[in-house]
PDB file of N, CA and C in Angstrom:
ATOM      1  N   UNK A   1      -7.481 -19.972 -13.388  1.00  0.00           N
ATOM      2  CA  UNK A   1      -6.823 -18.742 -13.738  1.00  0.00           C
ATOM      3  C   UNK A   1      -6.729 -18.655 -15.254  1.00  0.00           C
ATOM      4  N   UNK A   2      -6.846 -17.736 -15.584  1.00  0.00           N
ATOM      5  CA  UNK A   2      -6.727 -17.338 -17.183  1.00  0.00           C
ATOM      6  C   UNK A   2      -5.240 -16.351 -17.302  1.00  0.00           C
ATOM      7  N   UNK A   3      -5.159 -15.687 -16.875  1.00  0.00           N
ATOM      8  CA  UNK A   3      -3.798 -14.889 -16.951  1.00  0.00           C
ATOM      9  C   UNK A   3      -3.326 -14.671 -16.535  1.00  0.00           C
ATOM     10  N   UNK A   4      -1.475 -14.392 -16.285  1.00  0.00           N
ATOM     11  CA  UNK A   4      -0.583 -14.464 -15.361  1.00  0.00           C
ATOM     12  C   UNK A   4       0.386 -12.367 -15.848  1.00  0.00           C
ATOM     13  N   UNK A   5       0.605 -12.260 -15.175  1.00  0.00           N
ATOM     14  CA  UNK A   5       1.047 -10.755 -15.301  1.00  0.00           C
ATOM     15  C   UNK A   5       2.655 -10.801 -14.928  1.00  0.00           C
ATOM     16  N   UNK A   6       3.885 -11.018 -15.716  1.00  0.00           N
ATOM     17  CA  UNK A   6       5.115 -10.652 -14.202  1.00  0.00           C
ATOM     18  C   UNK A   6       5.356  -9.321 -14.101  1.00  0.00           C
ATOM     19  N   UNK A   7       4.743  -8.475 -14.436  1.00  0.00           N
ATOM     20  CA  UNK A   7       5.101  -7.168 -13.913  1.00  0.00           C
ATOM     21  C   UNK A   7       4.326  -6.212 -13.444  1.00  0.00           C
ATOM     22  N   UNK A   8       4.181  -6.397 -12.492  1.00  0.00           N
ATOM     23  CA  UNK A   8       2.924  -5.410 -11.229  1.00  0.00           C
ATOM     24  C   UNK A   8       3.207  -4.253 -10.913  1.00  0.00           C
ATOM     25  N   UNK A   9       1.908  -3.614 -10.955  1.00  0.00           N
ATOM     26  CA  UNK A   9       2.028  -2.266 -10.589  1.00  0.00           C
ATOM     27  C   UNK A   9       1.581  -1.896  -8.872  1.00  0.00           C
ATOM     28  N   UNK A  10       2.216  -1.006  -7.827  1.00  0.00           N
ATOM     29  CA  UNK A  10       2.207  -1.349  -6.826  1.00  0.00           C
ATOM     30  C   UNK A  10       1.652   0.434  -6.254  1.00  0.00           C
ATOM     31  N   UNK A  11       0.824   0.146  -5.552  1.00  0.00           N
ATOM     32  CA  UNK A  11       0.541   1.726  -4.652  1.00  0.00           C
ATOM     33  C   UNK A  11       0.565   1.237  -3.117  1.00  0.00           C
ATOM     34  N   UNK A  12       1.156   2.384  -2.900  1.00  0.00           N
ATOM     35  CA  UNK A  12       1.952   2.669  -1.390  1.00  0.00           C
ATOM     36  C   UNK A  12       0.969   4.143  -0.749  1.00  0.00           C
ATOM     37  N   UNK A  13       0.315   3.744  -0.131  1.00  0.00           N
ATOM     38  CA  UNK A  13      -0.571   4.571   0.595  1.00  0.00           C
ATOM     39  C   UNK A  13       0.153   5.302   2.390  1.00  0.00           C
ATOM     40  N   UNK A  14       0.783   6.309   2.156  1.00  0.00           N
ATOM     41  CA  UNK A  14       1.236   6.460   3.675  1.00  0.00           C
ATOM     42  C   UNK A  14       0.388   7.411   4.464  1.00  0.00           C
ATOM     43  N   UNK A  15       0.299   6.938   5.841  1.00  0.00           N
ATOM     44  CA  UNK A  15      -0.546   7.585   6.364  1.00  0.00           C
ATOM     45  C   UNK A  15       0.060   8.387   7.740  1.00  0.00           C
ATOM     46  N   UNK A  16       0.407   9.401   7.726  1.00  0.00           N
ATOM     47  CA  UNK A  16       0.760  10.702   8.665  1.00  0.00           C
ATOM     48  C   UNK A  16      -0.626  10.814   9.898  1.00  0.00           C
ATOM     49  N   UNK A  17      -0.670  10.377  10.984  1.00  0.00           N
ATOM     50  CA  UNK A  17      -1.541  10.233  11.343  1.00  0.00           C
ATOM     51  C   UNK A  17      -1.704  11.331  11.999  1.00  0.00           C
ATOM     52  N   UNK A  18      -0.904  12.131  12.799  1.00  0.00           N
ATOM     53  CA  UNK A  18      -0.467  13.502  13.533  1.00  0.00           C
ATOM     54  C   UNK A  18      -1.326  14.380  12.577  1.00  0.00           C
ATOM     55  N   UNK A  19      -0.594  14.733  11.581  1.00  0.00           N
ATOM     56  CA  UNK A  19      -1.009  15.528  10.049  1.00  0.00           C
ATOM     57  C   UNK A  19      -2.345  15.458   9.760  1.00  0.00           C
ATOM     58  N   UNK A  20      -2.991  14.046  10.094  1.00  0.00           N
ATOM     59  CA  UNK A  20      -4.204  13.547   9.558  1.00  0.00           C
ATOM     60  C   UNK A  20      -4.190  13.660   7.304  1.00  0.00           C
ATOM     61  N   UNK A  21      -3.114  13.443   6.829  1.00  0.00           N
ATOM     62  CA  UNK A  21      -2.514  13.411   5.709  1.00  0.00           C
ATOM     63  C   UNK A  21      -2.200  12.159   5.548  1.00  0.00           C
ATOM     64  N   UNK A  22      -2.150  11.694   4.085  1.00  0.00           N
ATOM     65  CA  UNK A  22      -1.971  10.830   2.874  1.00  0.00           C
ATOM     66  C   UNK A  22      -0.836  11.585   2.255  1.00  0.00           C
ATOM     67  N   UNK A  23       0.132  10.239   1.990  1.00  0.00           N
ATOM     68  CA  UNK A  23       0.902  10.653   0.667  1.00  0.00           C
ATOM     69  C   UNK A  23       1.123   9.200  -0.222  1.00  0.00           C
ATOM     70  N   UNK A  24       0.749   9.205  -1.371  1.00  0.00           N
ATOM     71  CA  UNK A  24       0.522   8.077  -2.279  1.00  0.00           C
ATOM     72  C   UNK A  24       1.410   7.675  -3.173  1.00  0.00           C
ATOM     73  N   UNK A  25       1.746   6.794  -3.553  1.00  0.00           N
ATOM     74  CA  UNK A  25       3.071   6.566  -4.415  1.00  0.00           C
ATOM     75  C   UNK A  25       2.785   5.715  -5.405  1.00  0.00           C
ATOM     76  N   UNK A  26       2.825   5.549  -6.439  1.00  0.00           N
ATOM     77  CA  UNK A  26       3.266   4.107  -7.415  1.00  0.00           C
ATOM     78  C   UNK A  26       4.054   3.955  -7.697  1.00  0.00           C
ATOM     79  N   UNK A  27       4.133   2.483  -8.263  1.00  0.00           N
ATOM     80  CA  UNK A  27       5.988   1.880  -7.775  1.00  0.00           C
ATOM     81  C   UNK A  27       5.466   0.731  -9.382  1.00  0.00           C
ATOM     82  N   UNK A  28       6.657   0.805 -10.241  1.00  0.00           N
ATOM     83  CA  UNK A  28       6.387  -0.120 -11.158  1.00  0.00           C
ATOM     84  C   UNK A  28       8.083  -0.680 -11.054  1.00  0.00           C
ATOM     85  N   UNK A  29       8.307  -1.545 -11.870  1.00  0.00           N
ATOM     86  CA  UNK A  29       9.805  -2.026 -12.117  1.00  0.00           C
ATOM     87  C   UNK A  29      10.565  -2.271 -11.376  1.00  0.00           C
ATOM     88  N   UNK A  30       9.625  -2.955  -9.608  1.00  0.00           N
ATOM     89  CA  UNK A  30      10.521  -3.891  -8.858  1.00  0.00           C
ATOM     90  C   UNK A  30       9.106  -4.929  -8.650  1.00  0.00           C
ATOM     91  N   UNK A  31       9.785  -5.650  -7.857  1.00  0.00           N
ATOM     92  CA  UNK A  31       8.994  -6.757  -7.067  1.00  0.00           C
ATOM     93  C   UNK A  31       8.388  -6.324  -5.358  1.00  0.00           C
ATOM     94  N   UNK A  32       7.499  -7.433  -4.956  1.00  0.00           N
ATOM     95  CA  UNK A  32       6.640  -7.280  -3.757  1.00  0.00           C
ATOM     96  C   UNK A  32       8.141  -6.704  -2.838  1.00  0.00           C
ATOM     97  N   UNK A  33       9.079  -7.581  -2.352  1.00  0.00           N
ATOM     98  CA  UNK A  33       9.828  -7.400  -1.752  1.00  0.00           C
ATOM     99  C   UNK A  33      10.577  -5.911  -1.308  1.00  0.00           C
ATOM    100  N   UNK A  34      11.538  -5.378  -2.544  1.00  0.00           N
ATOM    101  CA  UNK A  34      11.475  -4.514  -2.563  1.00  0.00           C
ATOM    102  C   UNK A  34      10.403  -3.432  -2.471  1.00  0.00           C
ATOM    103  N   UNK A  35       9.481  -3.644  -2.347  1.00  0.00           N
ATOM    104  CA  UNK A  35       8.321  -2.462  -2.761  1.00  0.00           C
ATOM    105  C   UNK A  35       7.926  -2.289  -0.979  1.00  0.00           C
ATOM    106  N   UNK A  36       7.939  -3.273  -0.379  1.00  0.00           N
ATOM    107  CA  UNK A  36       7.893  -3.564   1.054  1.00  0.00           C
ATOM    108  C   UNK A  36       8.754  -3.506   1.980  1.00  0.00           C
ATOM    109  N   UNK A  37      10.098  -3.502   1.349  1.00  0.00           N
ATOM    110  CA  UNK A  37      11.330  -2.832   1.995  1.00  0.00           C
ATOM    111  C   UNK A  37      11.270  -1.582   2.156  1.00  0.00           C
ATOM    112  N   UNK A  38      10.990  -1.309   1.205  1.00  0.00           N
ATOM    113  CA  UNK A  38      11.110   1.204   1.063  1.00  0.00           C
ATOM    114  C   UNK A  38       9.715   1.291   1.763  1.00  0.00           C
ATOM    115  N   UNK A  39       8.970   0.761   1.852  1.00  0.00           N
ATOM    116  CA  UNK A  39       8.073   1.137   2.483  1.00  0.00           C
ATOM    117  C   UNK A  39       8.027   1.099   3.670  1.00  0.00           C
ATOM    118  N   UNK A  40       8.356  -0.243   4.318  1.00  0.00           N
ATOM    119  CA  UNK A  40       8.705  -0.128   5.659  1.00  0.00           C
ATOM    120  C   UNK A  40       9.919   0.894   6.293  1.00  0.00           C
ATOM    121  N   UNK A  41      10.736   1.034   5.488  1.00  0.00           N
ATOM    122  CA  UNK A  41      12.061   1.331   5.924  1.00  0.00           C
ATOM    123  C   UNK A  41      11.194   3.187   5.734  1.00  0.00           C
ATOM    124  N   UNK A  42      10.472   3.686   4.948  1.00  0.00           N
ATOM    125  CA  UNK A  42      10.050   4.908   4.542  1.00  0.00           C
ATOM    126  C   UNK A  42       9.246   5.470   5.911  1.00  0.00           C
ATOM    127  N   UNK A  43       7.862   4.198   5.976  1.00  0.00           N
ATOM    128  CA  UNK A  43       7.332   4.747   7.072  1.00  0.00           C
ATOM    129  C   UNK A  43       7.736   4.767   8.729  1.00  0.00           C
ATOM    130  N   UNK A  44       9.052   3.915   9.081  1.00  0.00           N
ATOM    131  CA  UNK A  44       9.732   3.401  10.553  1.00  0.00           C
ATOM    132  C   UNK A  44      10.125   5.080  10.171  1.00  0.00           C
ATOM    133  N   UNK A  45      11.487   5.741   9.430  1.00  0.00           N
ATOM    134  CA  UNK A  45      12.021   6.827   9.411  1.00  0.00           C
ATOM    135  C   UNK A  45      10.548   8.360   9.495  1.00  0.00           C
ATOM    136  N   UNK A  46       9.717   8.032   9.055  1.00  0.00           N
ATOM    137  CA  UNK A  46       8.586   9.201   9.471  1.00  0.00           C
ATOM    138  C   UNK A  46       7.881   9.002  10.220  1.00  0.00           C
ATOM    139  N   UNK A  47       7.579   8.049  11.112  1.00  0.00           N
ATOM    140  CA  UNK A  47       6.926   7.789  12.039  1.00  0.00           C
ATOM    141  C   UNK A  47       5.398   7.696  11.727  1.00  0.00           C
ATOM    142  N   UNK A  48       4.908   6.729  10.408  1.00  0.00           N
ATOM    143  CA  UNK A  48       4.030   6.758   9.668  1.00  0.00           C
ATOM    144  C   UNK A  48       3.722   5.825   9.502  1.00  0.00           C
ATOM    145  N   UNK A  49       2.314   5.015   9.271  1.00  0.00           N
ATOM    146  CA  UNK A  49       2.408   4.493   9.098  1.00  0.00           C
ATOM    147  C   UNK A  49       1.807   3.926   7.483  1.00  0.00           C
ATOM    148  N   UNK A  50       1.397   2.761   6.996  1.00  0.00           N
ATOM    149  CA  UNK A  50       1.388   2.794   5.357  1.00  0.00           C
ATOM    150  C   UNK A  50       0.305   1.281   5.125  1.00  0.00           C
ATOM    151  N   UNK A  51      -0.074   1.466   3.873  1.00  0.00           N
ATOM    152  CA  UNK A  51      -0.936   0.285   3.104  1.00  0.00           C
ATOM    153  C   UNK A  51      -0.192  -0.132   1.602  1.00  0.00           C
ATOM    154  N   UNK A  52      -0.054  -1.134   1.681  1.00  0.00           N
ATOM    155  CA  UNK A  52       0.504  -1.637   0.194  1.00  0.00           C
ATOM    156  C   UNK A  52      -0.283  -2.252  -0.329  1.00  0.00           C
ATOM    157  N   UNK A  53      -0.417  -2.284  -1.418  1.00  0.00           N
ATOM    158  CA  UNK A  53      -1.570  -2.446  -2.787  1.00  0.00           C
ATOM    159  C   UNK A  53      -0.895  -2.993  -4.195  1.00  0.00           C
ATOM    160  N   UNK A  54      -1.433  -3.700  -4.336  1.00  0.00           N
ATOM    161  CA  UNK A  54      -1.317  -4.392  -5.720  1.00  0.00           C
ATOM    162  C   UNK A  54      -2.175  -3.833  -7.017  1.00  0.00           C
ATOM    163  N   UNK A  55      -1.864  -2.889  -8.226  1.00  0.00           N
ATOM    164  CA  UNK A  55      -2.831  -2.291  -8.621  1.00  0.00           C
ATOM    165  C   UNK A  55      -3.474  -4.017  -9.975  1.00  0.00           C
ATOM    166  N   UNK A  56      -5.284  -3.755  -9.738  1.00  0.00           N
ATOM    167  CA  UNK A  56      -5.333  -5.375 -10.665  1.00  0.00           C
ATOM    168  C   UNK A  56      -6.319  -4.475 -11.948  1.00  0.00           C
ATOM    169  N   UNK A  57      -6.089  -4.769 -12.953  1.00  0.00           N
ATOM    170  CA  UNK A  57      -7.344  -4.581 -13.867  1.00  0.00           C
ATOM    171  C   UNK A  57      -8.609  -5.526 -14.314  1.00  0.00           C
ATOM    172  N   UNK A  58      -9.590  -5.664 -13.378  1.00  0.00           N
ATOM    173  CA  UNK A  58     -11.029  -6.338 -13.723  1.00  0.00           C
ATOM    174  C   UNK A  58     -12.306  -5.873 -14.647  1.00  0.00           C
ATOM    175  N   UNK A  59     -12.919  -6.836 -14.709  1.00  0.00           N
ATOM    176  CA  UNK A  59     -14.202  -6.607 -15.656  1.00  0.00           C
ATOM    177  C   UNK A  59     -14.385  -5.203 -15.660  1.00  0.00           C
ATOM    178  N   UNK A  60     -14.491  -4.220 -14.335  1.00  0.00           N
ATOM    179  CA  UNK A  60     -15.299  -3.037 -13.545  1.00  0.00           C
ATOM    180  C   UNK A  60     -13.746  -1.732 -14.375  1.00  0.00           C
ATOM    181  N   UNK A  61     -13.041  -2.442 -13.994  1.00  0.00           N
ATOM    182  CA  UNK A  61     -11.613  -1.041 -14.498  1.00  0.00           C
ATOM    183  C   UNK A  61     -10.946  -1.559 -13.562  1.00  0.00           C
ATOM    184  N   UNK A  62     -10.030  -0.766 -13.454  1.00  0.00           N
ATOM    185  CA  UNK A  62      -8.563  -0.493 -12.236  1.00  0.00           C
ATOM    186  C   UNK A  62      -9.498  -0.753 -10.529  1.00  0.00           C
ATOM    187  N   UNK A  63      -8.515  -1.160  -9.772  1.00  0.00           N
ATOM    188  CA  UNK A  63      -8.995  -1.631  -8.814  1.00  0.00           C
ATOM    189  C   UNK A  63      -7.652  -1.945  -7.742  1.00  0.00           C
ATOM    190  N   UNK A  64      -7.825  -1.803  -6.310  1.00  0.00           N
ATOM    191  CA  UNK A  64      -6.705  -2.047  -5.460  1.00  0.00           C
ATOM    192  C   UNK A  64      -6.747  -3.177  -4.725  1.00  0.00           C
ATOM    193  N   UNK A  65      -5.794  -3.807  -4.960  1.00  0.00           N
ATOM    194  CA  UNK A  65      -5.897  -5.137  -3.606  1.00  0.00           C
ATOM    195  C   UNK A  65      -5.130  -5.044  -2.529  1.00  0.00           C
ATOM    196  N   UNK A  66      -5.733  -4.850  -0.962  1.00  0.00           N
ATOM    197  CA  UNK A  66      -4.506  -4.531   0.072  1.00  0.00           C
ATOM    198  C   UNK A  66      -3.647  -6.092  -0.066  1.00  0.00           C
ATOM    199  N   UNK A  67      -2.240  -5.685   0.049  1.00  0.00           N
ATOM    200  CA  UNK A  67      -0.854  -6.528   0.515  1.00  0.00           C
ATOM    201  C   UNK A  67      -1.015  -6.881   1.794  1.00  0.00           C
ATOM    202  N   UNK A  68      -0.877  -5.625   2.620  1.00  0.00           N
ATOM    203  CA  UNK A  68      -0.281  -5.497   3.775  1.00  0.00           C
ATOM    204  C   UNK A  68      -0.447  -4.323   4.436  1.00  0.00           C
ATOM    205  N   UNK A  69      -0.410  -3.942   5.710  1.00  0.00           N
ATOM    206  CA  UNK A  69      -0.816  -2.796   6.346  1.00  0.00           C
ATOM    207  C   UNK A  69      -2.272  -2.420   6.806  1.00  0.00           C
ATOM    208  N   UNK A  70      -2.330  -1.067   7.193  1.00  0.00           N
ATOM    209  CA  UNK A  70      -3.481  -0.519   7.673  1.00  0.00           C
ATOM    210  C   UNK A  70      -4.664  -1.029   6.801  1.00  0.00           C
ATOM    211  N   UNK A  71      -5.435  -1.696   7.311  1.00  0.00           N
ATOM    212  CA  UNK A  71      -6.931  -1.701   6.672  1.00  0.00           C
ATOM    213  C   UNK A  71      -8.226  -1.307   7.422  1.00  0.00           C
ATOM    214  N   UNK A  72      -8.881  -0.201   6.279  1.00  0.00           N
ATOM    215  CA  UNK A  72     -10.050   0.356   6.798  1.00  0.00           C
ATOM    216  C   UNK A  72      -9.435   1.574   6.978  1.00  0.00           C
ATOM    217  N   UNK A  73      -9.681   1.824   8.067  1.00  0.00           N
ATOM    218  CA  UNK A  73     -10.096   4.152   7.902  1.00  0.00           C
ATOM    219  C   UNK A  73      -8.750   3.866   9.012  1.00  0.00           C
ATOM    220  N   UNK A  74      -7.928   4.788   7.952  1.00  0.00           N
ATOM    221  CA  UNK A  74      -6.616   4.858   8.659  1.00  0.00           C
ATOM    222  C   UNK A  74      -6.067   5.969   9.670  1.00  0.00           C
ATOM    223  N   UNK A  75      -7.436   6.982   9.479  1.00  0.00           N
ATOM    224  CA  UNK A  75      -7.363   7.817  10.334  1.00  0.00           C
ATOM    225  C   UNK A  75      -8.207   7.652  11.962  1.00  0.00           C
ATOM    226  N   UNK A  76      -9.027   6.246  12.023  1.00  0.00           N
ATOM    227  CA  UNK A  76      -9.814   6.400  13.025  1.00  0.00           C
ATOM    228  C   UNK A  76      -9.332   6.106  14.250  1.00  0.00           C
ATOM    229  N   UNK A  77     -10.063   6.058  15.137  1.00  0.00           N
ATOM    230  CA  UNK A  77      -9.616   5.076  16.569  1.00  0.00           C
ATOM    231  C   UNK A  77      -8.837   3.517  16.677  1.00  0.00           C
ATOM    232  N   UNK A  78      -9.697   3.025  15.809  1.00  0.00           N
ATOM    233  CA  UNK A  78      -9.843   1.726  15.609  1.00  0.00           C
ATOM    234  C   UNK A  78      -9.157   1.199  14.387  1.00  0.00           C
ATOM    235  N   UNK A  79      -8.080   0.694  14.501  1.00  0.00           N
ATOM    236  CA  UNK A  79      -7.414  -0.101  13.144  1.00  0.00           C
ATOM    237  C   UNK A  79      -8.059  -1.900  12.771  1.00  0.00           C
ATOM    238  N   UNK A  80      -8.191  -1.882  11.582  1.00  0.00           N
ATOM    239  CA  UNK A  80      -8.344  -3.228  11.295  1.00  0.00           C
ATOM    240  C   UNK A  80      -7.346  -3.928  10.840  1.00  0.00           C
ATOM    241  N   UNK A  81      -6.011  -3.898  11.144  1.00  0.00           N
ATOM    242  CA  UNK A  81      -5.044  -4.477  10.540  1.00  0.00           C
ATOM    243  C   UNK A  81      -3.752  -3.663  11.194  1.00  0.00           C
ATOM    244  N   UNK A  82      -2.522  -4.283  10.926  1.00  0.00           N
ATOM    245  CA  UNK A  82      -1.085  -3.994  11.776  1.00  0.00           C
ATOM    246  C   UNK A  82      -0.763  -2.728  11.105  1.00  0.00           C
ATOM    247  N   UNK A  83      -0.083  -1.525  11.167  1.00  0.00           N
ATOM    248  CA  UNK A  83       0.365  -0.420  10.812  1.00  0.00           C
ATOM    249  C   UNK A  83       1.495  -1.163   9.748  1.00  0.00           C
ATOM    250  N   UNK A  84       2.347  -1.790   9.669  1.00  0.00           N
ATOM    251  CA  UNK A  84       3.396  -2.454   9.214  1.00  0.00           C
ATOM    252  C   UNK A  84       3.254  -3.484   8.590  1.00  0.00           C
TER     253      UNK A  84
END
């Protein structure tokens, strides 16, 4: 490792599946925890479900790393990963 970051930038991807709608968020000036609390607690109250992301800056530019949640096409049949 070459560099250490303590303050992460976080995107919250929610997915309205009814709607077939996205609503996207960034979250700076907490931690994983919190950022995964409002999110869960955001998407249980809309009946939605969500992807959390770590935003990283590489060689290429800005770039997302999934946390947690939906992975792959969040609108399809087929999920690759837990809603939550």
């Amino acid at each position: 490792m070459t560099w250490e970051q303590d303050q992460a930038v976080y995107r919250v991807h929610f997915w309205d599946r009814s709607a077939v709608a996205s609503y996207e968020y960034e979250v700076t000036g907490a931690d994983v925890g919190e950022v995964l609390g409002w999110a869960r607690g955001r998407a249980e109250a809309e009946g939605w479900a969500f992807t959390l992301y770590v935003r990283v800056d590489g060689g290429d530019g800005p770039g997302l790393v999934r946390l947690c949640g939906v992975a792959g096409e969040p609108f399809g049949t087929e999920l690759n990963g837990p809603t939550q």
